[in-house]
N, C-alpha and C. Protein backbone atom coordinates (compact mmCIF):
# COMPACT_ATOMS: atom_id res chain seq x y z
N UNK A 1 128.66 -26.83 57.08
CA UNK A 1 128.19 -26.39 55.78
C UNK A 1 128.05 -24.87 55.78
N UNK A 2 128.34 -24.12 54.66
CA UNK A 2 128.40 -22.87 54.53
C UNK A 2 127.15 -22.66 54.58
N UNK A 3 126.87 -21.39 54.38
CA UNK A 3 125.37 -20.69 54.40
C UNK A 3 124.95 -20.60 53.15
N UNK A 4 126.03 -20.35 51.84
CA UNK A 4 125.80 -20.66 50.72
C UNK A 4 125.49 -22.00 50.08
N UNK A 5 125.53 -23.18 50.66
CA UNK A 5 125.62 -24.59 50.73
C UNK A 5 124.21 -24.46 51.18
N UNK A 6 124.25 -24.64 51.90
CA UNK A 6 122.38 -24.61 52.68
C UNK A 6 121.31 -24.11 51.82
N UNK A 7 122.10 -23.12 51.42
CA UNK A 7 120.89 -22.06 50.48
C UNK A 7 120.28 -22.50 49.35
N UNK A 8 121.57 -23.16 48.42
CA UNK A 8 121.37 -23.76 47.36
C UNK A 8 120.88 -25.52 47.38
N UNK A 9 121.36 -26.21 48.86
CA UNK A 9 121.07 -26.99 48.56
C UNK A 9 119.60 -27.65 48.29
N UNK A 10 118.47 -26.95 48.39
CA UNK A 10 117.44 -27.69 47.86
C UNK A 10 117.10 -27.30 46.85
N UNK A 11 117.98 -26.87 45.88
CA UNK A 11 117.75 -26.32 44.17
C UNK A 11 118.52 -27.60 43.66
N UNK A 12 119.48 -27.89 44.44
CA UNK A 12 120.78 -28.91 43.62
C UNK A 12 119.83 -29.84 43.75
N UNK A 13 118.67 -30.24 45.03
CA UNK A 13 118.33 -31.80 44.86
C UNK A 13 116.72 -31.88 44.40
N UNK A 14 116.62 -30.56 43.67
CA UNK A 14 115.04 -30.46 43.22
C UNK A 14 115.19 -31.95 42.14
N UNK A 15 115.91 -32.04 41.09
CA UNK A 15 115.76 -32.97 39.91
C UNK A 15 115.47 -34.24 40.80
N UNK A 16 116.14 -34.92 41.40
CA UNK A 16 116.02 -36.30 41.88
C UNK A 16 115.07 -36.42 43.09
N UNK A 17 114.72 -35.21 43.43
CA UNK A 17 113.31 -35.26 44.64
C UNK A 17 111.86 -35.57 43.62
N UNK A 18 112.12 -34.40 42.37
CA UNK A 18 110.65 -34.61 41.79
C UNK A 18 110.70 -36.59 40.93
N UNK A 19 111.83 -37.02 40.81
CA UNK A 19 112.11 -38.11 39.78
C UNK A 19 111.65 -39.64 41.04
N UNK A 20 112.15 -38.98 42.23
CA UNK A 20 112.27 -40.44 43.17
C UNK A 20 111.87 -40.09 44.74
N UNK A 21 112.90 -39.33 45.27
CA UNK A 21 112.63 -39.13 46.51
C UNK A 21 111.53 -38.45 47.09
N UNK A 22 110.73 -37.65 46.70
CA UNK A 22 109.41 -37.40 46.93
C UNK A 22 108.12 -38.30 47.42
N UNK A 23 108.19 -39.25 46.21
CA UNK A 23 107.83 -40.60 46.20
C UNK A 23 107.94 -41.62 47.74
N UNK A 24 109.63 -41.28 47.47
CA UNK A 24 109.75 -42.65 48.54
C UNK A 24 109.20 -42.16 49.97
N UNK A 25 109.99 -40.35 50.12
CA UNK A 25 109.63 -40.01 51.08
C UNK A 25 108.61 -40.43 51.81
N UNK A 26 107.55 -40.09 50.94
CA UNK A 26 105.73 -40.21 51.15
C UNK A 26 105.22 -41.97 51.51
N UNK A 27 106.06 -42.63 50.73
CA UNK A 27 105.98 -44.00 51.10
C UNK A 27 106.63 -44.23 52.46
N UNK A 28 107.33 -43.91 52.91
CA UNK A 28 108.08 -44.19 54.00
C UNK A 28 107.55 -43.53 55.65
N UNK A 29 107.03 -42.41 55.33
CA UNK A 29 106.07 -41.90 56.19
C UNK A 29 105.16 -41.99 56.91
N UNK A 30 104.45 -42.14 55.77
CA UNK A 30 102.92 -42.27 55.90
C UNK A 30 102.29 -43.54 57.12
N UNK A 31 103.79 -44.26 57.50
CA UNK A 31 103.40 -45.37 58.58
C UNK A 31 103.65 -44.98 59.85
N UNK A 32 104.20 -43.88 60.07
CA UNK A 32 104.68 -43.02 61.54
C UNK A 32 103.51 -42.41 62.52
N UNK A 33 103.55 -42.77 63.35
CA UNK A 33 102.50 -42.40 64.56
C UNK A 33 103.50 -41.76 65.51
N UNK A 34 102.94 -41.25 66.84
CA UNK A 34 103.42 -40.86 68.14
C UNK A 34 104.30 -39.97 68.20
N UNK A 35 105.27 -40.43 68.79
CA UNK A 35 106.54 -39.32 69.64
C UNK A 35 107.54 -40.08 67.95
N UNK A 36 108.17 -39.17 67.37
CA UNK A 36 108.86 -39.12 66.10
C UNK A 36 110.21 -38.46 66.76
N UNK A 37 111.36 -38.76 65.92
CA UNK A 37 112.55 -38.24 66.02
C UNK A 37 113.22 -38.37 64.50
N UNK A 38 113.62 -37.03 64.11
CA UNK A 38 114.15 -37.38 62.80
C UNK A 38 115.62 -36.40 63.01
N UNK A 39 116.25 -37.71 62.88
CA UNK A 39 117.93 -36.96 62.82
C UNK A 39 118.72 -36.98 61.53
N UNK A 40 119.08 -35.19 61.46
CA UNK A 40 119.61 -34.74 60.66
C UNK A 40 118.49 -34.26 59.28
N UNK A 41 117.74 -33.43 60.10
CA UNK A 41 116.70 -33.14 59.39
C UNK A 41 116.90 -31.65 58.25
N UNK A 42 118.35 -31.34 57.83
CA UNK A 42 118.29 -30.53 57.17
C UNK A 42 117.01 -29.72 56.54
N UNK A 43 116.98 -29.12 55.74
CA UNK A 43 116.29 -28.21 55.30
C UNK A 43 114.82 -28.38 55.99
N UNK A 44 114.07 -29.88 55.97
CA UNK A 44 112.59 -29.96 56.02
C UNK A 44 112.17 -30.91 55.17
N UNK A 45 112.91 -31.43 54.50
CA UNK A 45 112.59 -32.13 52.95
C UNK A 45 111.26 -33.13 53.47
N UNK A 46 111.62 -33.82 54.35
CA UNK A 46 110.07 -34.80 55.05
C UNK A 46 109.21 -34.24 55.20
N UNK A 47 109.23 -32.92 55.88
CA UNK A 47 108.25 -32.31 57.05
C UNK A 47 106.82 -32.27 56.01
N UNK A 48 106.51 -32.04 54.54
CA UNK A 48 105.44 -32.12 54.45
C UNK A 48 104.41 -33.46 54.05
N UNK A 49 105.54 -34.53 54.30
CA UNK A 49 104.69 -36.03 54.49
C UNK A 49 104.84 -36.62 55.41
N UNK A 50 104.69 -35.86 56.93
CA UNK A 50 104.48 -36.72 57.96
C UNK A 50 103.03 -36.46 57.99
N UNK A 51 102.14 -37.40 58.92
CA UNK A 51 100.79 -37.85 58.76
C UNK A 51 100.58 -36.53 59.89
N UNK A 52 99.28 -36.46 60.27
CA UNK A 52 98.65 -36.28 61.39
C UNK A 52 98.82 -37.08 62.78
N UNK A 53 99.24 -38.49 62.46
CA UNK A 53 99.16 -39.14 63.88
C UNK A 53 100.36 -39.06 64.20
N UNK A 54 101.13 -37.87 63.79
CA UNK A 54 102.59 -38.22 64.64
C UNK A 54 102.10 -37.09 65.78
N UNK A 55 102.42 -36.83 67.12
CA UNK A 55 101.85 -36.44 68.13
C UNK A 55 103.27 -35.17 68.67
N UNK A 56 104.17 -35.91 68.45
CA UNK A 56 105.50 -35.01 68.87
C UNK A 56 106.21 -35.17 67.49
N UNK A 57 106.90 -34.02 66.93
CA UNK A 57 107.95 -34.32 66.14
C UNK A 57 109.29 -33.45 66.65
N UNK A 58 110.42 -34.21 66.86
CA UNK A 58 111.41 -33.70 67.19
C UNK A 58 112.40 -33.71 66.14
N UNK A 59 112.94 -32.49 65.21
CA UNK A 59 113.77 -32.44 63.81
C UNK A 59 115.20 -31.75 64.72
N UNK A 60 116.34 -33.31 64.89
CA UNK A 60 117.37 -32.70 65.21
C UNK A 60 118.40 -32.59 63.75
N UNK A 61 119.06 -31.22 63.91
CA UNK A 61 119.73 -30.76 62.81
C UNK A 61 121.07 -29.90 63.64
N UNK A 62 122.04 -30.51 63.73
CA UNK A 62 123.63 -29.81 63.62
C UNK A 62 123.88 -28.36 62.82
N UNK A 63 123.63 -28.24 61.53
CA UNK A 63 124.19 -27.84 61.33
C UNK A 63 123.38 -25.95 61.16
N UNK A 64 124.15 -25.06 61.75
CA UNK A 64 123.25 -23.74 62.14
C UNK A 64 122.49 -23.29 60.92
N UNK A 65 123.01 -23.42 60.10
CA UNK A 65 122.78 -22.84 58.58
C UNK A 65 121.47 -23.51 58.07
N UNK A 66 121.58 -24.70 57.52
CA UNK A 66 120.66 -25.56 57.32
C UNK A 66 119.34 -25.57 58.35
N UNK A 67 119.56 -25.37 59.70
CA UNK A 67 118.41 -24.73 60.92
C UNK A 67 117.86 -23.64 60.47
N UNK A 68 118.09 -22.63 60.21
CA UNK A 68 117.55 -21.58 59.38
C UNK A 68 116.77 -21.50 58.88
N UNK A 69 116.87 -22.59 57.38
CA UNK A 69 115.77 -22.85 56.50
C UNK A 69 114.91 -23.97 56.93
N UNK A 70 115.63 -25.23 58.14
CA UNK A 70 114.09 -25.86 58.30
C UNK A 70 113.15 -24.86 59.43
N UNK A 71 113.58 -24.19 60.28
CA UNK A 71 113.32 -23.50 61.15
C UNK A 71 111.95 -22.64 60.10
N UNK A 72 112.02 -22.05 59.08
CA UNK A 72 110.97 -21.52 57.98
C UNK A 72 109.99 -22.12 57.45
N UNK A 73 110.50 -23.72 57.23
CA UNK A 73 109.71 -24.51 56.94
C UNK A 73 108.93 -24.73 57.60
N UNK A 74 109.23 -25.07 58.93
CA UNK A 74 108.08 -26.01 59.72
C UNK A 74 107.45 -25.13 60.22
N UNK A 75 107.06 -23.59 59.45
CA UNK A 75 105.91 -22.97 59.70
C UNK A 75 104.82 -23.59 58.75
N UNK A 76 104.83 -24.11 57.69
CA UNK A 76 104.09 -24.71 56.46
C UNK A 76 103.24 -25.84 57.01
N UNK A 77 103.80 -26.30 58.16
CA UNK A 77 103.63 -27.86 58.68
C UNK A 77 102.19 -27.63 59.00
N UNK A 78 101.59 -29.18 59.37
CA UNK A 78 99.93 -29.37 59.71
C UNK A 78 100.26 -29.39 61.26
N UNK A 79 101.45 -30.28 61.46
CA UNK A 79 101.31 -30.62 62.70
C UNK A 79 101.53 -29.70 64.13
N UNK A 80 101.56 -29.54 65.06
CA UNK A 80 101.19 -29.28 66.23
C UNK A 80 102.41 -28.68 66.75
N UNK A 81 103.35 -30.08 67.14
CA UNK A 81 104.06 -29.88 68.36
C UNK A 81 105.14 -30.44 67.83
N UNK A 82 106.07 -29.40 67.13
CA UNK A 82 107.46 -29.71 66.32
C UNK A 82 108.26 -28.77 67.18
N UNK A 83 109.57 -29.70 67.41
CA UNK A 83 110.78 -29.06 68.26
C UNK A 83 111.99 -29.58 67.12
N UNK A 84 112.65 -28.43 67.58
CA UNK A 84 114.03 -28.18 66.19
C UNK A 84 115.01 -28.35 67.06
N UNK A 85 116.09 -28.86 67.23
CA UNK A 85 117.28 -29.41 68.56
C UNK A 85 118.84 -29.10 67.51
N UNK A 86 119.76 -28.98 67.76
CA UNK A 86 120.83 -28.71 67.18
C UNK A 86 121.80 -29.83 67.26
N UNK A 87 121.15 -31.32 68.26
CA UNK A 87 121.94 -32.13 68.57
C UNK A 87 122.79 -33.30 67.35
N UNK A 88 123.81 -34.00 67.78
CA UNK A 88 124.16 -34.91 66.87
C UNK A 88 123.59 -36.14 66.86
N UNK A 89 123.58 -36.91 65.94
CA UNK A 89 123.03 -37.98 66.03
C UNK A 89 123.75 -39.51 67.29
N UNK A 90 124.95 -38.90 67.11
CA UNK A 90 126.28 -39.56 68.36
C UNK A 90 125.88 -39.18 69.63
N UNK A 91 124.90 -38.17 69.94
CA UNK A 91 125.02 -37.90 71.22
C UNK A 91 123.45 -37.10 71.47
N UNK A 92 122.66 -37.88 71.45
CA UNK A 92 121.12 -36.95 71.51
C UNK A 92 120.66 -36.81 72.82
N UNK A 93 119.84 -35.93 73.13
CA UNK A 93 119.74 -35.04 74.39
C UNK A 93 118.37 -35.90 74.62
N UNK A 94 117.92 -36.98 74.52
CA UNK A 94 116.57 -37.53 74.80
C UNK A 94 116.90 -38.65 75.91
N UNK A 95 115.60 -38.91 76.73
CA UNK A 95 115.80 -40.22 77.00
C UNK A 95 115.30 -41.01 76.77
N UNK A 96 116.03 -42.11 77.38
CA UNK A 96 116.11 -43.82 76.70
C UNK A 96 114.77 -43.98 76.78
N UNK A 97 114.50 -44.76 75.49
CA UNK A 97 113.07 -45.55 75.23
C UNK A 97 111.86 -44.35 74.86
N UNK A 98 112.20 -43.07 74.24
CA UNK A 98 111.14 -41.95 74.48
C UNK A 98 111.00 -41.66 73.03
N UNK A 99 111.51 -42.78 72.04
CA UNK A 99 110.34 -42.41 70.67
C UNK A 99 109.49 -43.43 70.39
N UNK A 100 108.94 -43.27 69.52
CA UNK A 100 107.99 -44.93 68.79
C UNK A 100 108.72 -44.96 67.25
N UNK A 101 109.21 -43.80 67.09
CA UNK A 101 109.91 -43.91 65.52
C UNK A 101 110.80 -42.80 65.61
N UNK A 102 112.35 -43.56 65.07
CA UNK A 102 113.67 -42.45 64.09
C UNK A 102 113.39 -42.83 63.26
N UNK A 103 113.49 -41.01 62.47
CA UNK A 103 113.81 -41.14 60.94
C UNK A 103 114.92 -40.86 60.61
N UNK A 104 115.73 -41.40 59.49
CA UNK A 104 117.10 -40.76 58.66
C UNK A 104 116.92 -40.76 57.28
N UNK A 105 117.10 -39.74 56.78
CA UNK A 105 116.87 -39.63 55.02
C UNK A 105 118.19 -39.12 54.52
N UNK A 106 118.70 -40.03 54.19
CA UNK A 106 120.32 -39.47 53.61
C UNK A 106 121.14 -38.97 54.23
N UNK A 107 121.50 -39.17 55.62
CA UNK A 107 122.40 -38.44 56.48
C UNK A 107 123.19 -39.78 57.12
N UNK A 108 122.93 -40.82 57.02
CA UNK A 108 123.58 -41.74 57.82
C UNK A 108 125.14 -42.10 57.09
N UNK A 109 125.16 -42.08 55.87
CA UNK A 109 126.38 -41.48 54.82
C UNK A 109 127.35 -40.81 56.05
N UNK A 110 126.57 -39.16 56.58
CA UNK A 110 127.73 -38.53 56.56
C UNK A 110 127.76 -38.54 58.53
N UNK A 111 127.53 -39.22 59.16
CA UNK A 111 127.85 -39.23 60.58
C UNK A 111 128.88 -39.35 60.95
N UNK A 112 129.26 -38.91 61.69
CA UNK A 112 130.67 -38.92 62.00
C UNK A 112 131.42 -40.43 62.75
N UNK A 113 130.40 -41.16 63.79
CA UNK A 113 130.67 -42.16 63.83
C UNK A 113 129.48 -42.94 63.49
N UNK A 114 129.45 -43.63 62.88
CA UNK A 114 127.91 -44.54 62.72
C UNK A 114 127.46 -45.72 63.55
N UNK A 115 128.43 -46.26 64.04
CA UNK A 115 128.01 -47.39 65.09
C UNK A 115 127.26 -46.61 66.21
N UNK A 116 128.59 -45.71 66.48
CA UNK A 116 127.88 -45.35 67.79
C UNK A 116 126.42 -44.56 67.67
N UNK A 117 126.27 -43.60 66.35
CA UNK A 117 124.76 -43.13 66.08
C UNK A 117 123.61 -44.09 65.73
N UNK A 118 124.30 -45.06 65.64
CA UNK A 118 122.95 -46.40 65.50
C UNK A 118 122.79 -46.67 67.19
N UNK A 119 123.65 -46.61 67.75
CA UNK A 119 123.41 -46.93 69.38
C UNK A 119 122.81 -46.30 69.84
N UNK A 120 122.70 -45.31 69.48
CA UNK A 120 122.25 -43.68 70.05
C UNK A 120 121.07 -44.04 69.61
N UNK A 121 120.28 -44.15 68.45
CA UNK A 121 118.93 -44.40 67.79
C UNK A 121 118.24 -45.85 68.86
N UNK A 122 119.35 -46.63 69.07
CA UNK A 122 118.66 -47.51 69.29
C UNK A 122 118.18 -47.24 70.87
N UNK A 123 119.30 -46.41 71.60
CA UNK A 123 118.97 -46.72 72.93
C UNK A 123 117.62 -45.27 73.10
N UNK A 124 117.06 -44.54 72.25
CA UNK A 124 115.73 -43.53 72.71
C UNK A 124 114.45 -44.47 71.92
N UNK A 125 114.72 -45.11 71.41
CA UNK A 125 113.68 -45.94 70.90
C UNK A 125 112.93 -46.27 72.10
N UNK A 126 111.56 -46.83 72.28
CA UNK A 126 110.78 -47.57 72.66
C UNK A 126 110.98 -48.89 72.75
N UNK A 127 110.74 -49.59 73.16
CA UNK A 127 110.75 -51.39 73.10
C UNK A 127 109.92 -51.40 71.91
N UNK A 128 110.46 -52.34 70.87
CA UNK A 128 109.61 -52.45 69.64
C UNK A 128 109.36 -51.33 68.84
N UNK A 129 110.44 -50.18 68.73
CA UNK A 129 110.13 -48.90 68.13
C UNK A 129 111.16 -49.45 66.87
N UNK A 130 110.83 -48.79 65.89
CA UNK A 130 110.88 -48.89 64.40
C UNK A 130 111.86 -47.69 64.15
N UNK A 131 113.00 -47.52 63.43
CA UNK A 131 113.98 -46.63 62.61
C UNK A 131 113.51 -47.05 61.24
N UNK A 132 112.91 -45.44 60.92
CA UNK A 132 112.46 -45.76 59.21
C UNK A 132 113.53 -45.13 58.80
N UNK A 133 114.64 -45.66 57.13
CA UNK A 133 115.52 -45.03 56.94
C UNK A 133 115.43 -44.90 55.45
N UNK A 134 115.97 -44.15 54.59
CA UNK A 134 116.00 -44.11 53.29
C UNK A 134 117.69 -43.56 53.51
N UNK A 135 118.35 -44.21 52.73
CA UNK A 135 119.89 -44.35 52.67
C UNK A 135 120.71 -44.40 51.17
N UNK A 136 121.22 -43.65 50.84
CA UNK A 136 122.18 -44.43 49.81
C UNK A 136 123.26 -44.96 50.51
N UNK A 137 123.95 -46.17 49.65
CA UNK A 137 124.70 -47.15 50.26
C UNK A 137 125.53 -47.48 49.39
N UNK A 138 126.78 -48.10 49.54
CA UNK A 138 127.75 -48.71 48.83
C UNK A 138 126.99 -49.77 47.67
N UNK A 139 127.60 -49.91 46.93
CA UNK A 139 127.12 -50.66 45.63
C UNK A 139 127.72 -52.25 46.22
N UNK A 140 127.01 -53.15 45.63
CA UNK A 140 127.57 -54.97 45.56
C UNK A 140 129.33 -54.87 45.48
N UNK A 141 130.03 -55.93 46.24
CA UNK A 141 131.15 -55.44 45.99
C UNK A 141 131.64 -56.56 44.75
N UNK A 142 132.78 -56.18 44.13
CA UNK A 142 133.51 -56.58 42.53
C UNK A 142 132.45 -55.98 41.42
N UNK A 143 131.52 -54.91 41.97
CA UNK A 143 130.78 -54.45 41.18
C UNK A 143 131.98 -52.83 40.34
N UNK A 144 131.74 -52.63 39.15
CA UNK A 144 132.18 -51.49 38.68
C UNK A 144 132.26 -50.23 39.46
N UNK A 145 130.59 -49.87 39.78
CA UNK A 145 129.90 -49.07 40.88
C UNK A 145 131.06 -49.14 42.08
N UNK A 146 131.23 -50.16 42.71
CA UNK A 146 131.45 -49.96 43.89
C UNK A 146 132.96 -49.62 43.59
N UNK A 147 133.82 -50.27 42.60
CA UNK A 147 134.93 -49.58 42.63
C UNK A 147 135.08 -48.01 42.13
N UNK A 148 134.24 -47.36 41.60
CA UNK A 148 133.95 -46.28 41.94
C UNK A 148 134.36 -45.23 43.29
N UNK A 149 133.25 -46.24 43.68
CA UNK A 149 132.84 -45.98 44.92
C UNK A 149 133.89 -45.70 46.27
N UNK A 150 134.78 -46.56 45.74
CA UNK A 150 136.10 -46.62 46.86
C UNK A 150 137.03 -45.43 46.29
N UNK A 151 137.36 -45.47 44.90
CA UNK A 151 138.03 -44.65 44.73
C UNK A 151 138.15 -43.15 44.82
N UNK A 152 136.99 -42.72 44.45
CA UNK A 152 136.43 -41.37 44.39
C UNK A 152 136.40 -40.99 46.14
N UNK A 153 135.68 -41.80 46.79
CA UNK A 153 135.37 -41.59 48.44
C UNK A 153 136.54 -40.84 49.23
N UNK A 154 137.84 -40.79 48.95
CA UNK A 154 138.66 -40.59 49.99
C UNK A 154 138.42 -38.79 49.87
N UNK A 155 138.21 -38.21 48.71
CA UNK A 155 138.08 -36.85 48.29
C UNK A 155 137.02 -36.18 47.73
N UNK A 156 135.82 -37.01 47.68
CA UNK A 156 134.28 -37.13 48.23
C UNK A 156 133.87 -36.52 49.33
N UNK A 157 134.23 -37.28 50.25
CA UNK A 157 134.07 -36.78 52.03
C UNK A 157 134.66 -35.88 52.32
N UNK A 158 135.96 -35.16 51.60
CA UNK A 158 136.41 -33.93 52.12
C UNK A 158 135.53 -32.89 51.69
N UNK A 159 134.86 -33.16 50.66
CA UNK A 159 134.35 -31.94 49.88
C UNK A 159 132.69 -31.31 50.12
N UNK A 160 132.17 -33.26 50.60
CA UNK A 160 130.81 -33.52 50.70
C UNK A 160 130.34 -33.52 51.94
N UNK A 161 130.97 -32.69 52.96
CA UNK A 161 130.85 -32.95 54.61
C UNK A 161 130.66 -34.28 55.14
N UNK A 162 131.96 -34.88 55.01
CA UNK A 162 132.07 -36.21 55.50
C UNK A 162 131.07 -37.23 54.76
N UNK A 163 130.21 -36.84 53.85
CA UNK A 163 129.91 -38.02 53.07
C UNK A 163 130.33 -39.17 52.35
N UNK A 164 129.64 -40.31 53.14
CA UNK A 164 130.74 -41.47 52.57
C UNK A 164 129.89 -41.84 51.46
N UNK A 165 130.86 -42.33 50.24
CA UNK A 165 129.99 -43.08 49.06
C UNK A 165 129.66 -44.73 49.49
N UNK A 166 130.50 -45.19 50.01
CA UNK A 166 130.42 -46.86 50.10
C UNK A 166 130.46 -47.33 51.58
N UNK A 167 129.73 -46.84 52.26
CA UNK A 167 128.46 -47.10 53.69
C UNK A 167 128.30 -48.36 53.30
N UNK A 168 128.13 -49.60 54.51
CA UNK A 168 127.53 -50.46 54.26
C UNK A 168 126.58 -50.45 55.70
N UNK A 169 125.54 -49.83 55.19
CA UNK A 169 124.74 -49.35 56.40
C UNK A 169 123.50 -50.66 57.24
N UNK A 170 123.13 -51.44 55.71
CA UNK A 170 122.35 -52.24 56.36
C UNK A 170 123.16 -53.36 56.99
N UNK A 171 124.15 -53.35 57.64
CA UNK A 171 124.97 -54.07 57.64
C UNK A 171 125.39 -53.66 59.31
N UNK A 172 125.26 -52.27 59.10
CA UNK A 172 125.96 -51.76 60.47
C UNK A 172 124.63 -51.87 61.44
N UNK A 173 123.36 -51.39 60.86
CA UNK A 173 121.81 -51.17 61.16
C UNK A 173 122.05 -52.90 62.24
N UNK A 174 122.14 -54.16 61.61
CA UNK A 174 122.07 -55.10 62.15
C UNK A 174 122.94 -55.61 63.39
N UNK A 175 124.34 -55.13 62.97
CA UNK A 175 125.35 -55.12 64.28
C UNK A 175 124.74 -54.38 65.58
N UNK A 176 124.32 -53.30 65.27
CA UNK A 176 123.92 -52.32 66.37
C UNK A 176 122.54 -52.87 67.17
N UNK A 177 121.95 -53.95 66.76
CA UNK A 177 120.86 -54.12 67.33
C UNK A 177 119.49 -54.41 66.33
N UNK A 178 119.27 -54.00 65.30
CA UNK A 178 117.86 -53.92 64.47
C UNK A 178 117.86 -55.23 64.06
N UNK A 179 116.42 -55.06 63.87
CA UNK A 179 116.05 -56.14 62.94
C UNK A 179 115.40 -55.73 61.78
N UNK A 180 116.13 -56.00 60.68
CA UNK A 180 115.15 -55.20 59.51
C UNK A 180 113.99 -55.66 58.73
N UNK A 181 112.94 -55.31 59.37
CA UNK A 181 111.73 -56.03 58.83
C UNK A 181 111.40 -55.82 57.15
N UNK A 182 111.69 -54.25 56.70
CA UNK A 182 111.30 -54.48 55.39
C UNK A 182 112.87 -53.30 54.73
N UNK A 183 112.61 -54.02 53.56
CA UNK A 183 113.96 -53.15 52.79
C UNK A 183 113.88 -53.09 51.49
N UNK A 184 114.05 -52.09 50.32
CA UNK A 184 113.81 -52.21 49.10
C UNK A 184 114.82 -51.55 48.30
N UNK A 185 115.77 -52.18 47.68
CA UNK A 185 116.58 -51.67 47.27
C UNK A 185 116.60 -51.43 45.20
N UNK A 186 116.46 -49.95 45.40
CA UNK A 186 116.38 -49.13 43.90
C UNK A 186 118.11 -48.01 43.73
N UNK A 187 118.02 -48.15 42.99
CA UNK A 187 118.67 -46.91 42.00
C UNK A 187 117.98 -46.03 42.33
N UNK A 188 118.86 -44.50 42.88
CA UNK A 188 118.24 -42.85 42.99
C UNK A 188 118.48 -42.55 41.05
N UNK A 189 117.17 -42.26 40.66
CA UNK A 189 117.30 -41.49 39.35
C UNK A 189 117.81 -39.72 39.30
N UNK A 190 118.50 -39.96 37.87
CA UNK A 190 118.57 -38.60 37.73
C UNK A 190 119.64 -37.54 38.61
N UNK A 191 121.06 -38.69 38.89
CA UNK A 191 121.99 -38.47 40.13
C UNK A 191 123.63 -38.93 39.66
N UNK A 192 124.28 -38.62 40.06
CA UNK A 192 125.72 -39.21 39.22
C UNK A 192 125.71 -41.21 39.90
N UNK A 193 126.58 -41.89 39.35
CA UNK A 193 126.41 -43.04 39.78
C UNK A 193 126.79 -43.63 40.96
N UNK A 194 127.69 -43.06 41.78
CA UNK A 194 128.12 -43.66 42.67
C UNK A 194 127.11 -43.63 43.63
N UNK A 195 126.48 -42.52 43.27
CA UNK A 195 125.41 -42.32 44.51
C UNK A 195 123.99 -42.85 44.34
N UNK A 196 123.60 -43.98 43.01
CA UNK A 196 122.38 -44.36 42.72
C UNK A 196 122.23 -45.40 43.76
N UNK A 197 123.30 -46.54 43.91
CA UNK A 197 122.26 -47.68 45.10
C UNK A 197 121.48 -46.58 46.65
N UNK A 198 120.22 -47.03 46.65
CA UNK A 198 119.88 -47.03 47.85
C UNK A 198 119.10 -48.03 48.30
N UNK A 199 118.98 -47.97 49.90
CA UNK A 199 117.89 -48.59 50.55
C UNK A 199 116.89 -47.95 51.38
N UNK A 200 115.78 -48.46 51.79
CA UNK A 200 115.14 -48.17 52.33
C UNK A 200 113.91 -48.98 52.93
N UNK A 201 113.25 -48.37 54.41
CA UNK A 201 112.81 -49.60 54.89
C UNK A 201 112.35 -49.66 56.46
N UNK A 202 112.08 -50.26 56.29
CA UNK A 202 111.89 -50.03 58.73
C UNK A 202 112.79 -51.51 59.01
N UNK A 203 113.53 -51.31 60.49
CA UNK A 203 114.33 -51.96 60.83
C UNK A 203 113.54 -51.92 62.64
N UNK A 204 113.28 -53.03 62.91
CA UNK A 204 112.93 -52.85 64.79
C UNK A 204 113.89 -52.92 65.28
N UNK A 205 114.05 -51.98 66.94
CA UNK A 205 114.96 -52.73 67.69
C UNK A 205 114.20 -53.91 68.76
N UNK A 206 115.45 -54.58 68.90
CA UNK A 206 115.31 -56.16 69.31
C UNK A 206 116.52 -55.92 70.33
């Protein structure tokens, strides 16, 4: 992502943060304790609804640009003991079993491989550690949406840094190992359509 991309991007997603994602964010949070890992933590957008009981927060972010501005942010933060990592989600520098919770907020779209970054999540987890995720996802398929969704995608992802429109993530979440204990699936308001289904939810590994 350019530096001009980074810059602007939390102006482009002010409308649908104040309409929805703010919201969910804060809902989705607020259940996180301990050693935390949130991959692909662009700008910071979480960092001001994690609780107090998270003990470690580790915000890995790729991309240099986007590091910049969370790197600014997480001076704002309450918490303590935040580390900023440059790693990918395919290949994280932790070891096995050393979180109690991953987070992903809209980045699982654009990974480069996703099986293997669900493997990756699954194998630093804890026994019984929880991946909280908020995702947009492919629409029902013979749905309008989803043919959308296919069509637009091939020149989508060139434009959108590998963002895929039609992810079928809770799908991959389960191949890789999870079990998804809770999931709630809404429409993002206030967003073009291909990109309204999402989910969101905690998934254990098992």
């Amino acid at each position: 992502m350019s530096f001009l991309a980074a810059f602007f991007y939390d102006h482009f997603m002010t409308t649908v943060e104040r309409s929805c994602l703010r919201e969910w964010r804060h809902e989705l949070l607020e259940q996180v304790s301990g050693e935390v890992l949130e991959i692909g933590a662009g700008t910071g957008a979480n960092l001001e609804f994690y609780p107090e009981t998270v003990t470690r927060l580790v915000l890995a972010e790729p991309d240099q640009h986007m590091r910049q501005f969370l790197q600014k942010n997480t001076r704002h933060s309450k918490l303590k003991d935040i580390h900023i990592a440059n790693e990918t989600a395919e290949d994280l520098d932790a070891d096995d079993e050393s979180f109690d919770f991953v987070v992903t907020a809209l980045v699982c779209c654009s990974f480069a491989d996703l099986e293997a970054a669900l493997l990756e999540i699954r194998r630093v987890l804890k026994p019984g550690g929880s991946l909280l995720f908020m995702e947009h996802v492919a629409a029902d398929d013979g749905t309008g949406r989803r043919y959308w969704q296919n069509l637009v995608n091939p020149i989508w992802r060139r434009v959108m840094g590998n963002c895929h429109l039609n992810r079928e993530i809770e799908g991959a979440m389960i191949s890789a190992g999870f079990n998804i204990r809770q999931i709630k699936r809404e429409s993002m308001r206030t967003i073009i359509a291909p990109l309204l289904p999402t989910i969101r939810g905690c998934a254990l590994k098992i």
